[in-house]
PDB file of N, CA and C in Angstrom:
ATOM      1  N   UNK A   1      34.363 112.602   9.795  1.00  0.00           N
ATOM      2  CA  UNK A   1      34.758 111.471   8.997  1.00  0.00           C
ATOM      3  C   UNK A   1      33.896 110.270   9.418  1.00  0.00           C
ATOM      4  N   UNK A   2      33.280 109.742   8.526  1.00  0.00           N
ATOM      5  CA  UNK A   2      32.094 108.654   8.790  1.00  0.00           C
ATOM      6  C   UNK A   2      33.381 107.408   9.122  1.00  0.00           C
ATOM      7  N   UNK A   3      32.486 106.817  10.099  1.00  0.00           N
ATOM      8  CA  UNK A   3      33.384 105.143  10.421  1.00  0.00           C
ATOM      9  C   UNK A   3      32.879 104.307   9.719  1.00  0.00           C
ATOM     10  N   UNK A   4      33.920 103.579   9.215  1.00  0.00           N
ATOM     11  CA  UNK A   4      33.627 102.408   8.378  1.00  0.00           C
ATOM     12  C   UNK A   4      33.824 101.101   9.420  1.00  0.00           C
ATOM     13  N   UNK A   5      33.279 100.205   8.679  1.00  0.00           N
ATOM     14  CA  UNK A   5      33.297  99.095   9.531  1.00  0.00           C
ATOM     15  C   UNK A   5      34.432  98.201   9.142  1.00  0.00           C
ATOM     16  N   UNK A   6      34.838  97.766   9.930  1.00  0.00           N
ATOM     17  CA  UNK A   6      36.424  96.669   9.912  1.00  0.00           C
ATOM     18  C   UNK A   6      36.022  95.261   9.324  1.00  0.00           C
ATOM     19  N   UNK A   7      37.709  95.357   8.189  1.00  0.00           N
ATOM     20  CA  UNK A   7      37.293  94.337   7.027  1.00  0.00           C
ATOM     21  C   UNK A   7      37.729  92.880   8.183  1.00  0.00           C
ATOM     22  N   UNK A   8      36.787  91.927   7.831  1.00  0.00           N
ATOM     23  CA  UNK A   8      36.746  90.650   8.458  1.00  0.00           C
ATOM     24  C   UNK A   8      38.481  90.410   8.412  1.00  0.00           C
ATOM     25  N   UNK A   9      38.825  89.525   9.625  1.00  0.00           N
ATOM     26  CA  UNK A   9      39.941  88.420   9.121  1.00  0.00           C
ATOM     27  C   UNK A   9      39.726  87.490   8.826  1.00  0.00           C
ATOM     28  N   UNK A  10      40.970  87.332   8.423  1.00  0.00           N
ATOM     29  CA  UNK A  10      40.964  85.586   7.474  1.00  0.00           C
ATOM     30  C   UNK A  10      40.323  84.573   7.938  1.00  0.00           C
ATOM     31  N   UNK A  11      40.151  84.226   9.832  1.00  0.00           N
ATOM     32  CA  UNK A  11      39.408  83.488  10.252  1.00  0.00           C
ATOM     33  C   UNK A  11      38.017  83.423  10.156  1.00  0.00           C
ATOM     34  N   UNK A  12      37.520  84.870  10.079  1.00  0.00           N
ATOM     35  CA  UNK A  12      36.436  84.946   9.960  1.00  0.00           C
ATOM     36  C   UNK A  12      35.591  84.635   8.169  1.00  0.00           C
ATOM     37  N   UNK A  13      36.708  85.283   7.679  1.00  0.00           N
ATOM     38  CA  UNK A  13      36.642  84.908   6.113  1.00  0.00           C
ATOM     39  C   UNK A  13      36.230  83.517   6.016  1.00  0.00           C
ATOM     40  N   UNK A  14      37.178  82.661   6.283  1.00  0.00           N
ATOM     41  CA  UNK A  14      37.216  80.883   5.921  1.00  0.00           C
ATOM     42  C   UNK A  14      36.389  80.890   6.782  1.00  0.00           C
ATOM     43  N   UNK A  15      35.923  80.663   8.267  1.00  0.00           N
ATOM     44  CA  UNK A  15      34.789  80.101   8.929  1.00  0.00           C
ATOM     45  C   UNK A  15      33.512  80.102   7.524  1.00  0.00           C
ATOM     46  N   UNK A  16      33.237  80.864   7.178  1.00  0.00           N
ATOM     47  CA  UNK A  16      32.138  81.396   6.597  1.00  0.00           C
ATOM     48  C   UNK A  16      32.018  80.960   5.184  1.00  0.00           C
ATOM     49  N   UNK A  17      33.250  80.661   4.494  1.00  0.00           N
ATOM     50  CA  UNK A  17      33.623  80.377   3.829  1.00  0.00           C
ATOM     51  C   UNK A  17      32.188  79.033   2.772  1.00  0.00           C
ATOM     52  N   UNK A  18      32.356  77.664   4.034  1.00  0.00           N
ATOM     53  CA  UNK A  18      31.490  76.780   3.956  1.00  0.00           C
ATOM     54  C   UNK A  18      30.556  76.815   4.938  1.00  0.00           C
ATOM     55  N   UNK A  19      29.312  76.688   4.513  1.00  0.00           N
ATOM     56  CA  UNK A  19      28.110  76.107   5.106  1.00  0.00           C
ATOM     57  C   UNK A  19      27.722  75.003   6.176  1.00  0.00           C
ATOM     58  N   UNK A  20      28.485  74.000   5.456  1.00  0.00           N
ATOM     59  CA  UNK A  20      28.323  72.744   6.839  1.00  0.00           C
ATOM     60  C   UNK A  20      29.773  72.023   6.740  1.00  0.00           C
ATOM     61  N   UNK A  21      30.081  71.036   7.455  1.00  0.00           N
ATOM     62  CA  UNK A  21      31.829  70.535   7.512  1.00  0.00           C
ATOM     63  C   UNK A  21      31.602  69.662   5.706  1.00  0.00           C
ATOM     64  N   UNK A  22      32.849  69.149   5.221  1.00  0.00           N
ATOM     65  CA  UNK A  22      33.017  68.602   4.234  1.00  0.00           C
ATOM     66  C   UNK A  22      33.408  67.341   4.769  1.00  0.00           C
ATOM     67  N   UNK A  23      34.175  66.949   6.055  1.00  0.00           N
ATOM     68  CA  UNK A  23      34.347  65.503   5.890  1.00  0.00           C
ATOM     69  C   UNK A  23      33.522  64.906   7.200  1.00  0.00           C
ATOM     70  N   UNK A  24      34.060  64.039   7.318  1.00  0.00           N
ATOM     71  CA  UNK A  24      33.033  63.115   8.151  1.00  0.00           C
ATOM     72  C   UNK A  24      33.858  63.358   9.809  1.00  0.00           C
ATOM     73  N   UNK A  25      35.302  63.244   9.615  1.00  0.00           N
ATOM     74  CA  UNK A  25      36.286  63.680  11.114  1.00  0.00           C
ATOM     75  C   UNK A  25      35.506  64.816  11.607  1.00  0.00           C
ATOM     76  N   UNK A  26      34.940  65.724  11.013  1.00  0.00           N
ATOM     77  CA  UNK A  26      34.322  67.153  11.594  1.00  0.00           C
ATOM     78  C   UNK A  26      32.772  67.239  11.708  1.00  0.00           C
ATOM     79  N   UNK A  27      32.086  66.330  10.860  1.00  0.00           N
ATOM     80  CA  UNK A  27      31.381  66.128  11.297  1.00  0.00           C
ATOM     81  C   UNK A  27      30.708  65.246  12.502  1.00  0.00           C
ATOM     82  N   UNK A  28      31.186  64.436  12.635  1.00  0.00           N
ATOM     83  CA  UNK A  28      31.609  63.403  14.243  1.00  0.00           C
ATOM     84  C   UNK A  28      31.935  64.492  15.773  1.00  0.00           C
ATOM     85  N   UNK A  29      33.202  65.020  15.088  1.00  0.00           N
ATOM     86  CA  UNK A  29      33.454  66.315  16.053  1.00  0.00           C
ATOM     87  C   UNK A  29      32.292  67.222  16.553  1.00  0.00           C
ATOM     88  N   UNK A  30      31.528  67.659  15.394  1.00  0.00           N
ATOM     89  CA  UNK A  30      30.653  68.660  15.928  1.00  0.00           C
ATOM     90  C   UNK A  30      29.990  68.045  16.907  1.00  0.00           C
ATOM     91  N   UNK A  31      28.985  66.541  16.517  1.00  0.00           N
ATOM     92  CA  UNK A  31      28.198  65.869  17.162  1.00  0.00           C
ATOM     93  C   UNK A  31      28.873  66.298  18.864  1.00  0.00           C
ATOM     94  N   UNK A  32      29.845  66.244  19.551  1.00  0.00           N
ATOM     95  CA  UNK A  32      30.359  66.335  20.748  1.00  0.00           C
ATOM     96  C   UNK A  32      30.752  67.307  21.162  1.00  0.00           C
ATOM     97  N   UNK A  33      30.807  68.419  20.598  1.00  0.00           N
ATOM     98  CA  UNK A  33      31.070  69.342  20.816  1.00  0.00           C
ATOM     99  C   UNK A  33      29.693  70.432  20.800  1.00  0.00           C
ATOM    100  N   UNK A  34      29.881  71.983  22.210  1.00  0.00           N
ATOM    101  CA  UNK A  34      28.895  72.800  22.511  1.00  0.00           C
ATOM    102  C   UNK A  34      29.438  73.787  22.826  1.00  0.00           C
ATOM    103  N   UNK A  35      28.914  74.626  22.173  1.00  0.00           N
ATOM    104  CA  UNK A  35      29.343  76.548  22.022  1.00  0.00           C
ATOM    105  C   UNK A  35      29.447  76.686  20.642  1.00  0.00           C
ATOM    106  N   UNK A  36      29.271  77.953  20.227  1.00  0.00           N
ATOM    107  CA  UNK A  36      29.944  78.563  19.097  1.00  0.00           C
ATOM    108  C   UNK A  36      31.465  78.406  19.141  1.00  0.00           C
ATOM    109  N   UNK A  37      31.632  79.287  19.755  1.00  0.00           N
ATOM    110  CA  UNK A  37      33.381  78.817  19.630  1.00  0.00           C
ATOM    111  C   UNK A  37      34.114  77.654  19.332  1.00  0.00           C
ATOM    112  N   UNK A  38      33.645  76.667  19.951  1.00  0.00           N
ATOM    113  CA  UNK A  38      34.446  75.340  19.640  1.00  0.00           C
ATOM    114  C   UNK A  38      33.678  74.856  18.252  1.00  0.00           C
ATOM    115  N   UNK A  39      32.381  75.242  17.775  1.00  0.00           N
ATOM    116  CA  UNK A  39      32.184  74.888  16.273  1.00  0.00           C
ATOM    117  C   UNK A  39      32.704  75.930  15.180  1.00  0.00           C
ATOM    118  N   UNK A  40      32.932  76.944  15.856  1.00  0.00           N
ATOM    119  CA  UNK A  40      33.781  77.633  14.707  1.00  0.00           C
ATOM    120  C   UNK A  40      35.395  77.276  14.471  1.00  0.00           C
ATOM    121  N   UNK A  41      36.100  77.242  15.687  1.00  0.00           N
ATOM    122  CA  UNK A  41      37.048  76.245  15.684  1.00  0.00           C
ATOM    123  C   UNK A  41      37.583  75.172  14.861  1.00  0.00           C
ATOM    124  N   UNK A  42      36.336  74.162  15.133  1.00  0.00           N
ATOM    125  CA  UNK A  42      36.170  72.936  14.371  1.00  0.00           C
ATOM    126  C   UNK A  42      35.869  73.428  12.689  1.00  0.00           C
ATOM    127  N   UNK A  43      35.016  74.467  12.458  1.00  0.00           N
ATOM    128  CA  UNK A  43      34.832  74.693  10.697  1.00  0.00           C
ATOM    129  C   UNK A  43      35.930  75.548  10.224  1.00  0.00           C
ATOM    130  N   UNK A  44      36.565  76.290  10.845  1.00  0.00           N
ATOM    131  CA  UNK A  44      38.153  76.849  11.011  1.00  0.00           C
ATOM    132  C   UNK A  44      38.931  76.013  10.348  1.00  0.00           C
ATOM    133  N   UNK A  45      39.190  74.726  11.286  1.00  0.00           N
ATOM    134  CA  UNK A  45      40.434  74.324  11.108  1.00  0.00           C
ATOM    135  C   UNK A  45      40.272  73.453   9.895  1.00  0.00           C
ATOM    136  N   UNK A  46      39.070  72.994   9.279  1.00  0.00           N
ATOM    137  CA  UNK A  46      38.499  72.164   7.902  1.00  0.00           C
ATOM    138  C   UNK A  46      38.465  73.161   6.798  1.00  0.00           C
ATOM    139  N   UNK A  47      38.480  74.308   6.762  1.00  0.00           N
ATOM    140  CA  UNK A  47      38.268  75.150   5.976  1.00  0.00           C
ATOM    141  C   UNK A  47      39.975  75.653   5.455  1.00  0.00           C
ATOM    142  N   UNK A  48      41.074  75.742   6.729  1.00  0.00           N
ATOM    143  CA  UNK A  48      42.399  76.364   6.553  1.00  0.00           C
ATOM    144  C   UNK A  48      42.913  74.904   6.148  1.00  0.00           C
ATOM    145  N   UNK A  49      42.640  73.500   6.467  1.00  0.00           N
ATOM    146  CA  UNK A  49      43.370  72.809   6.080  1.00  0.00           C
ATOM    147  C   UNK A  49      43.055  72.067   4.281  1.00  0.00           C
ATOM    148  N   UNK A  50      41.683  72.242   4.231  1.00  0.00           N
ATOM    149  CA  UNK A  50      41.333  72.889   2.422  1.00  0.00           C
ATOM    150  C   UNK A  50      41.767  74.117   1.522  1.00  0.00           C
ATOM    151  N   UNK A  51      42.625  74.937   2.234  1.00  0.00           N
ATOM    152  CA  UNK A  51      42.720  76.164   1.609  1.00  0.00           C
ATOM    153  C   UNK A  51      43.187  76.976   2.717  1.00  0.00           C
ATOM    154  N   UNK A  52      44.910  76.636   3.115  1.00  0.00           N
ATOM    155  CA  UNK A  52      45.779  77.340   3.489  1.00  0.00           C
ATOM    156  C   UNK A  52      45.923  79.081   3.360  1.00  0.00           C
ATOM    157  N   UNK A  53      46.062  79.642   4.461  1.00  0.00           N
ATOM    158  CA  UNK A  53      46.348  80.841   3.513  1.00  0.00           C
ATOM    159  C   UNK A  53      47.622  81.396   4.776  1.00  0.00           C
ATOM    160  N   UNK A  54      48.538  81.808   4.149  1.00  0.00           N
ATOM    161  CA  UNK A  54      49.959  82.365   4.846  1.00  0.00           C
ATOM    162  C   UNK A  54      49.697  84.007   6.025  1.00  0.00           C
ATOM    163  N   UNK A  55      48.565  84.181   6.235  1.00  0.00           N
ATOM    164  CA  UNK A  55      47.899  85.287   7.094  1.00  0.00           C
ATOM    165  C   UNK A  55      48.268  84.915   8.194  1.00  0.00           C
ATOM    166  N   UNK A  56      49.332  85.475   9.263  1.00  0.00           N
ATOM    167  CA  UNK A  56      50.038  85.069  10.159  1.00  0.00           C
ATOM    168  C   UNK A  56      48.736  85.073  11.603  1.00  0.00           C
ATOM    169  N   UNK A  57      47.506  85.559  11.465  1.00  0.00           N
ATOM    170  CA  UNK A  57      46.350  85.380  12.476  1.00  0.00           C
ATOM    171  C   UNK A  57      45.377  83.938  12.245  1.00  0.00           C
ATOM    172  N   UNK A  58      45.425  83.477  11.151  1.00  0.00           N
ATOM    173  CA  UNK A  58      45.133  82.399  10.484  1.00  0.00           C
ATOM    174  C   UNK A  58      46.064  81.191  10.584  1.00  0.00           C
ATOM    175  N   UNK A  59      47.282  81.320  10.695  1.00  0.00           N
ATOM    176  CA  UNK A  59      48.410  80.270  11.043  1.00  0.00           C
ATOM    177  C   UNK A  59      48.364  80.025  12.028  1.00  0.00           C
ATOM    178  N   UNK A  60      48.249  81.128  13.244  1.00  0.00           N
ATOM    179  CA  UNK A  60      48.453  80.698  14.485  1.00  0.00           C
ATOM    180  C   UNK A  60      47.225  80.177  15.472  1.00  0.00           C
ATOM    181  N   UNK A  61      46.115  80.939  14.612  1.00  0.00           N
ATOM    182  CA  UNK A  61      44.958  80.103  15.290  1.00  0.00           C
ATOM    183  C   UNK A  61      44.426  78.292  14.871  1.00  0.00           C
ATOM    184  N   UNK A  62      45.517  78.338  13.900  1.00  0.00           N
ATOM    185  CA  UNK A  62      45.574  76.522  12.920  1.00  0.00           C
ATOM    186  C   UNK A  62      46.489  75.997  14.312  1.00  0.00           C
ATOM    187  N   UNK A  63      47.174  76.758  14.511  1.00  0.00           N
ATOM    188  CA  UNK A  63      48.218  75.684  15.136  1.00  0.00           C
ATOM    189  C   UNK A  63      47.737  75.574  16.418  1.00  0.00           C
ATOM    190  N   UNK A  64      47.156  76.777  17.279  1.00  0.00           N
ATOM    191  CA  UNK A  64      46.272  76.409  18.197  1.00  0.00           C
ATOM    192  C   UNK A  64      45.381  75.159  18.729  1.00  0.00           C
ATOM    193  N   UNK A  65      44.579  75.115  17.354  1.00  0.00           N
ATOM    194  CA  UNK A  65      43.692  74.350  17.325  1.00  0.00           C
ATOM    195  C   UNK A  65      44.028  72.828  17.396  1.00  0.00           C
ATOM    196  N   UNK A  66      44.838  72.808  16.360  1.00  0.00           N
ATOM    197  CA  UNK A  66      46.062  70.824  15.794  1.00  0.00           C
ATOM    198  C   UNK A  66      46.829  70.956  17.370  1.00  0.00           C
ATOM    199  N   UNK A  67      46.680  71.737  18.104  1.00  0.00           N
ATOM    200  CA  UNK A  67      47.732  71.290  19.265  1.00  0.00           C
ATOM    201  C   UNK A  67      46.693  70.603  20.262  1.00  0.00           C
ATOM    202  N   UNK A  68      45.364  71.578  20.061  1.00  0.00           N
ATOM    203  CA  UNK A  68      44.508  70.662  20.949  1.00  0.00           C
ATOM    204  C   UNK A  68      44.143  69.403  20.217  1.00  0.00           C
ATOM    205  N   UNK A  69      43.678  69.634  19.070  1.00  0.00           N
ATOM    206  CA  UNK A  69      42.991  68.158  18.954  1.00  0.00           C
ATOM    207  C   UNK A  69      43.904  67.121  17.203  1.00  0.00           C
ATOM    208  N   UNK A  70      45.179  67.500  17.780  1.00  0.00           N
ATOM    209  CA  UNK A  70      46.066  66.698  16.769  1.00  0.00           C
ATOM    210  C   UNK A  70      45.605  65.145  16.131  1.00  0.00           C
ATOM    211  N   UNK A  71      44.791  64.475  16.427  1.00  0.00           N
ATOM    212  CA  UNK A  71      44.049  63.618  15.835  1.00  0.00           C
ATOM    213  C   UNK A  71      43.181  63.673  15.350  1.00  0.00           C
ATOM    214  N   UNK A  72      42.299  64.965  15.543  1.00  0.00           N
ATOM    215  CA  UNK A  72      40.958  65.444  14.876  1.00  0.00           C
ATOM    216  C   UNK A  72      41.912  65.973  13.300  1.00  0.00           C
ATOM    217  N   UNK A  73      42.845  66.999  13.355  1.00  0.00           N
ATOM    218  CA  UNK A  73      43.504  67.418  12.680  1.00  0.00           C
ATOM    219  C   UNK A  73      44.146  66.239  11.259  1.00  0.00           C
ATOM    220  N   UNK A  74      44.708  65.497  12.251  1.00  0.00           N
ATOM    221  CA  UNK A  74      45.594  64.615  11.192  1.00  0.00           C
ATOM    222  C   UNK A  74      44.673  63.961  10.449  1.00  0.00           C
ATOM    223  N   UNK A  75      43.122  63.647  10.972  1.00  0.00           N
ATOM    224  CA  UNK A  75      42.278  62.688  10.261  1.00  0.00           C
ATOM    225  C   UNK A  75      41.292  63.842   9.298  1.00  0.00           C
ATOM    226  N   UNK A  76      40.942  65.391   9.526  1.00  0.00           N
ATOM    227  CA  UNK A  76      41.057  65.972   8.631  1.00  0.00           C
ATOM    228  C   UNK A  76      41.871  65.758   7.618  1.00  0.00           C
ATOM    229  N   UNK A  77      42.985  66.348   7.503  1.00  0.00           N
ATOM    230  CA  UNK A  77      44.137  66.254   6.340  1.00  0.00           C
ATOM    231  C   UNK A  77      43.989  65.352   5.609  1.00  0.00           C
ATOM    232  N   UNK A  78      44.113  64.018   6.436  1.00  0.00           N
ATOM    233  CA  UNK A  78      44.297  63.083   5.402  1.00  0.00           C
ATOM    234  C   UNK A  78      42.912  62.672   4.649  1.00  0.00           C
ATOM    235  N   UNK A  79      41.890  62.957   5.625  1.00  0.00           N
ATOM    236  CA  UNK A  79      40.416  62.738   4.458  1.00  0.00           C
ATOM    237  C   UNK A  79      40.390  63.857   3.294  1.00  0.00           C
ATOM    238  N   UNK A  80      40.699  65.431   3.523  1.00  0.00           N
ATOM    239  CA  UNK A  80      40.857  66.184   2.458  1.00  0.00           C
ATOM    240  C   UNK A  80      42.084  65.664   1.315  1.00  0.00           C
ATOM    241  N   UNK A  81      42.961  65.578   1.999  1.00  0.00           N
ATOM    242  CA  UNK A  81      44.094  65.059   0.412  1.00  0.00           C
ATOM    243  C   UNK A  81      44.040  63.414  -0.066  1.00  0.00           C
ATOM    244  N   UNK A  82      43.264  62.441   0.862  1.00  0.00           N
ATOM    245  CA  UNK A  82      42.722  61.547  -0.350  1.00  0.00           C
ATOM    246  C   UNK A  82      41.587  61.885  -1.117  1.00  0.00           C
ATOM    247  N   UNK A  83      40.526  62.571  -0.680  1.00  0.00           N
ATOM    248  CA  UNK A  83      39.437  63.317  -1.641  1.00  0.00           C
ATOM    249  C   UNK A  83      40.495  63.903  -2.965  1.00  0.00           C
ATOM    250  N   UNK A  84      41.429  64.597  -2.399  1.00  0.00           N
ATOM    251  CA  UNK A  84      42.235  65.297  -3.797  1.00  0.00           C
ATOM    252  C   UNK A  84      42.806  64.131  -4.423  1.00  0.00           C
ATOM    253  N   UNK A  85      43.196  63.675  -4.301  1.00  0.00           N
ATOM    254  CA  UNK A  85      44.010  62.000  -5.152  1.00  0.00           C
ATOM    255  C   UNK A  85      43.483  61.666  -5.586  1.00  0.00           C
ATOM    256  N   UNK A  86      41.810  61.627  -5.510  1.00  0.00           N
ATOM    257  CA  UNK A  86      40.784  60.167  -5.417  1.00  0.00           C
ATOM    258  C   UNK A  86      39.704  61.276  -7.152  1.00  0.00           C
ATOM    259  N   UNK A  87      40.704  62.639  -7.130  1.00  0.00           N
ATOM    260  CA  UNK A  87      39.444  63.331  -8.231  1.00  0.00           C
ATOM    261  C   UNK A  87      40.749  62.810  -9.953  1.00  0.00           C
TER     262      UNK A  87
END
């Protein structure tokens, strides 16, 4: 039986999702931040807070993240849902 290769998760899905950050809170962030990890992190948590998805590996790595940097987070949000108000 040939092996197939394992379908991405959701994190990996949305990381990939976008190309470069959409707001300016994440882009600031990156500037200070070094590793992959903490920039996937950072395009993670801009990507799930544009486009939620109820995938219980995807929830918990959101909440992970808003626990470390709950001001990076809150100033996401609120730059994505005045962009939505503002169309």
């Amino acid at each position: 039986m040939p092996a197939t290769a394992p379908l991405p998760d959701a994190s990996a899905r949305m990381t990939t999702l976008r190309l470069g950050p959409r707001t300016a809170a994440i882009r600031l962030a990156l500037e200070r931040v070094r590793g992959d990890a903490a920039i996937a992190d950072l395009m993670f948590l801009e990507a799930w807070e544009a486009s939620p998805t109820p995938e219980v590996s995807a929830v918990l790595r959101v909440a992970q993240i808003r626990r470390a940097n709950r001001a990076l987070a809150d100033a996401v949000r609120g730059e994505l849902a005045e962009r939505k108000h503002s169309r």
